[in-house]
C-alpha atoms as a PDB file:
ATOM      1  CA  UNK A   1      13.692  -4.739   4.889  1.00  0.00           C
ATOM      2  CA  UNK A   2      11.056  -3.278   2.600  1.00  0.00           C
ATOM      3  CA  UNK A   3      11.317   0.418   1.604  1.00  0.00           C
ATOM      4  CA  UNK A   4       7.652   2.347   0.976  1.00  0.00           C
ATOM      5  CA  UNK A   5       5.974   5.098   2.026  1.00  0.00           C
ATOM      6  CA  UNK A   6       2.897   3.217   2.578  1.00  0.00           C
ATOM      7  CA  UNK A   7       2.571   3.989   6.515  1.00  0.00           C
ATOM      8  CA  UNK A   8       3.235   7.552   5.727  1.00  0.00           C
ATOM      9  CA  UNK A   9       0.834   7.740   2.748  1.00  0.00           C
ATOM     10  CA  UNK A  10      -1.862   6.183   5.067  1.00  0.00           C
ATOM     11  CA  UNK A  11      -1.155   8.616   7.581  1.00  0.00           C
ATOM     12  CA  UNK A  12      -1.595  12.100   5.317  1.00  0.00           C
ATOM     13  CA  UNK A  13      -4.722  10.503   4.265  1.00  0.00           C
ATOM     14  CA  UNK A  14      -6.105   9.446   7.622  1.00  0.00           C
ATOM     15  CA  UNK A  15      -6.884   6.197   6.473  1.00  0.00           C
ATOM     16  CA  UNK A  16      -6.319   2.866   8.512  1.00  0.00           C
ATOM     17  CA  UNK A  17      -4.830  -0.481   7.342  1.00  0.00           C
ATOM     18  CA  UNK A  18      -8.143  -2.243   8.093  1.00  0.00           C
ATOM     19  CA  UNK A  19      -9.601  -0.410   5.131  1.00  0.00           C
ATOM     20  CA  UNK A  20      -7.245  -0.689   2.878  1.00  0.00           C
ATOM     21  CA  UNK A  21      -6.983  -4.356   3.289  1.00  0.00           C
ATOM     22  CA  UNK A  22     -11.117  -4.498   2.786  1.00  0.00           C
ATOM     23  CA  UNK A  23     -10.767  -2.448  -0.781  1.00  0.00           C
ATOM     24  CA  UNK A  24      -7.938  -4.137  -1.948  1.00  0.00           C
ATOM     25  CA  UNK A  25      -9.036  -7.487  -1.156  1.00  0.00           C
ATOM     26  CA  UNK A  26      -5.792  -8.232   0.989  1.00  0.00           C
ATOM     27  CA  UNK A  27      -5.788  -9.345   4.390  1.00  0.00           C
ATOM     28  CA  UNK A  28      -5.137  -6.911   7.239  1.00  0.00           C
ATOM     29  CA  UNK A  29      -1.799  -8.957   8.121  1.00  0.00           C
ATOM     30  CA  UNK A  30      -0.431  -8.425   4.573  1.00  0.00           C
ATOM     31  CA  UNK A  31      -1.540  -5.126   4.588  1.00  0.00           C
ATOM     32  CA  UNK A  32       0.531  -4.611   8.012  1.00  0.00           C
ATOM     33  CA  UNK A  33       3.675  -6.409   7.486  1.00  0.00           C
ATOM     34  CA  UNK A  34       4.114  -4.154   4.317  1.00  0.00           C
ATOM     35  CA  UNK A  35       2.713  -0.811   5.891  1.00  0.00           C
ATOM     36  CA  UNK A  36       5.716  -1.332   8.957  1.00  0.00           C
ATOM     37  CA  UNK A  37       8.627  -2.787   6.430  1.00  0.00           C
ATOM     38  CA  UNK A  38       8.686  -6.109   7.766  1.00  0.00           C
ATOM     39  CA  UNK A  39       7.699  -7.624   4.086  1.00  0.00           C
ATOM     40  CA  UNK A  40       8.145  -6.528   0.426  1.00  0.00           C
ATOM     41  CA  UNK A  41       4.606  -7.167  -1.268  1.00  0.00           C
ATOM     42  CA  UNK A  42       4.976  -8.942  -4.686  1.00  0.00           C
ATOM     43  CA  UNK A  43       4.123  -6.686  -7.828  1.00  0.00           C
ATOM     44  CA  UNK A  44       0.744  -8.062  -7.884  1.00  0.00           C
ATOM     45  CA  UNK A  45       0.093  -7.020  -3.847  1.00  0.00           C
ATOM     46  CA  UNK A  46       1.567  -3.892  -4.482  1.00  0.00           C
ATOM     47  CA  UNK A  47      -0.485  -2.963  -7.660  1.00  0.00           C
ATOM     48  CA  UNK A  48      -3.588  -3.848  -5.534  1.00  0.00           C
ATOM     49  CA  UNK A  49      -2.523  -1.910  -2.643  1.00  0.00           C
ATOM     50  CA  UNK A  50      -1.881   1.594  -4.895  1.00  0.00           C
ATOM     51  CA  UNK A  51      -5.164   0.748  -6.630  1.00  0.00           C
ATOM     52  CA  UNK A  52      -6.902   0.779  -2.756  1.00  0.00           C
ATOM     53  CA  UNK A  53      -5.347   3.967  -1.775  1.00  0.00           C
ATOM     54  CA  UNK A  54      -6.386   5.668  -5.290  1.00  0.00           C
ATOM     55  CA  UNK A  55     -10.050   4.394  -4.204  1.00  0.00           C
ATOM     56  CA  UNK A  56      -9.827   5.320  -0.884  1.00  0.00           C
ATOM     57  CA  UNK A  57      -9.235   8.800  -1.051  1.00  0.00           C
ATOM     58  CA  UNK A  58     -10.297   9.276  -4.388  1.00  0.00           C
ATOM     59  CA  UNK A  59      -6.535  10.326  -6.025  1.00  0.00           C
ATOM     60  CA  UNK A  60      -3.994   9.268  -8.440  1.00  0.00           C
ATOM     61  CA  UNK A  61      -1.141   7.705  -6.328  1.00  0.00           C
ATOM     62  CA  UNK A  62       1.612   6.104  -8.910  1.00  0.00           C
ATOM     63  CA  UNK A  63       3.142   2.755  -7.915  1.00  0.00           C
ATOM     64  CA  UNK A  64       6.525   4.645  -7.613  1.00  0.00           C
ATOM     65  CA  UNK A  65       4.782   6.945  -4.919  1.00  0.00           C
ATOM     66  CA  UNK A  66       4.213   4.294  -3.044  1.00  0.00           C
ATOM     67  CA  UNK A  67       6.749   1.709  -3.371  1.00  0.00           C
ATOM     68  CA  UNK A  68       9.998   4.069  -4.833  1.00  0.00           C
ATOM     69  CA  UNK A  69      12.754   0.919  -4.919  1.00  0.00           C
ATOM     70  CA  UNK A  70      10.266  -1.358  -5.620  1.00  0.00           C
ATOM     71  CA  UNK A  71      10.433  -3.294  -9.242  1.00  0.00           C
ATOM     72  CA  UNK A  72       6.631  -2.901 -11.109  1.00  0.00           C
ATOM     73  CA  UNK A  73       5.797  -5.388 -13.412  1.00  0.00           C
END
């Protein structure tokens, strides 16, 4: 199983998966199976994912805020 804080992240933000798939150019499936730990996004998926939130909401989320065990290349 995946470990992130990407459904909790989402949550303190009030944003929805739907819109985070739109900005990051990901579909909302992706976007889901990561958000509830079913899947482990690539580097790439998870780069564009932080890069949405950061959009989003207009902060400066790091990739480790968002995916802690998670290797960044």
């Amino acid at each position: 199983m995946a470990d992130n804080n990407l459904y909790q992240i989402l949550a303190k933000e009030g944003l929805s998966q739907s819109q985070l798939a739109n900005v990051s150019g990901l579909s909302s499936g992706t976007v889901n199976r990561i958000a509830t730990k079913k899947k482990s996004g690539a580097p790439r998926t998870n780069h564009k994912i932080v890069k949405g939130i950061n959009v989003l909401c207009g902060k400066d989320y790091d990739y480790k805020d968002v995916f802690p065990q998670a290797k960044e290349y």
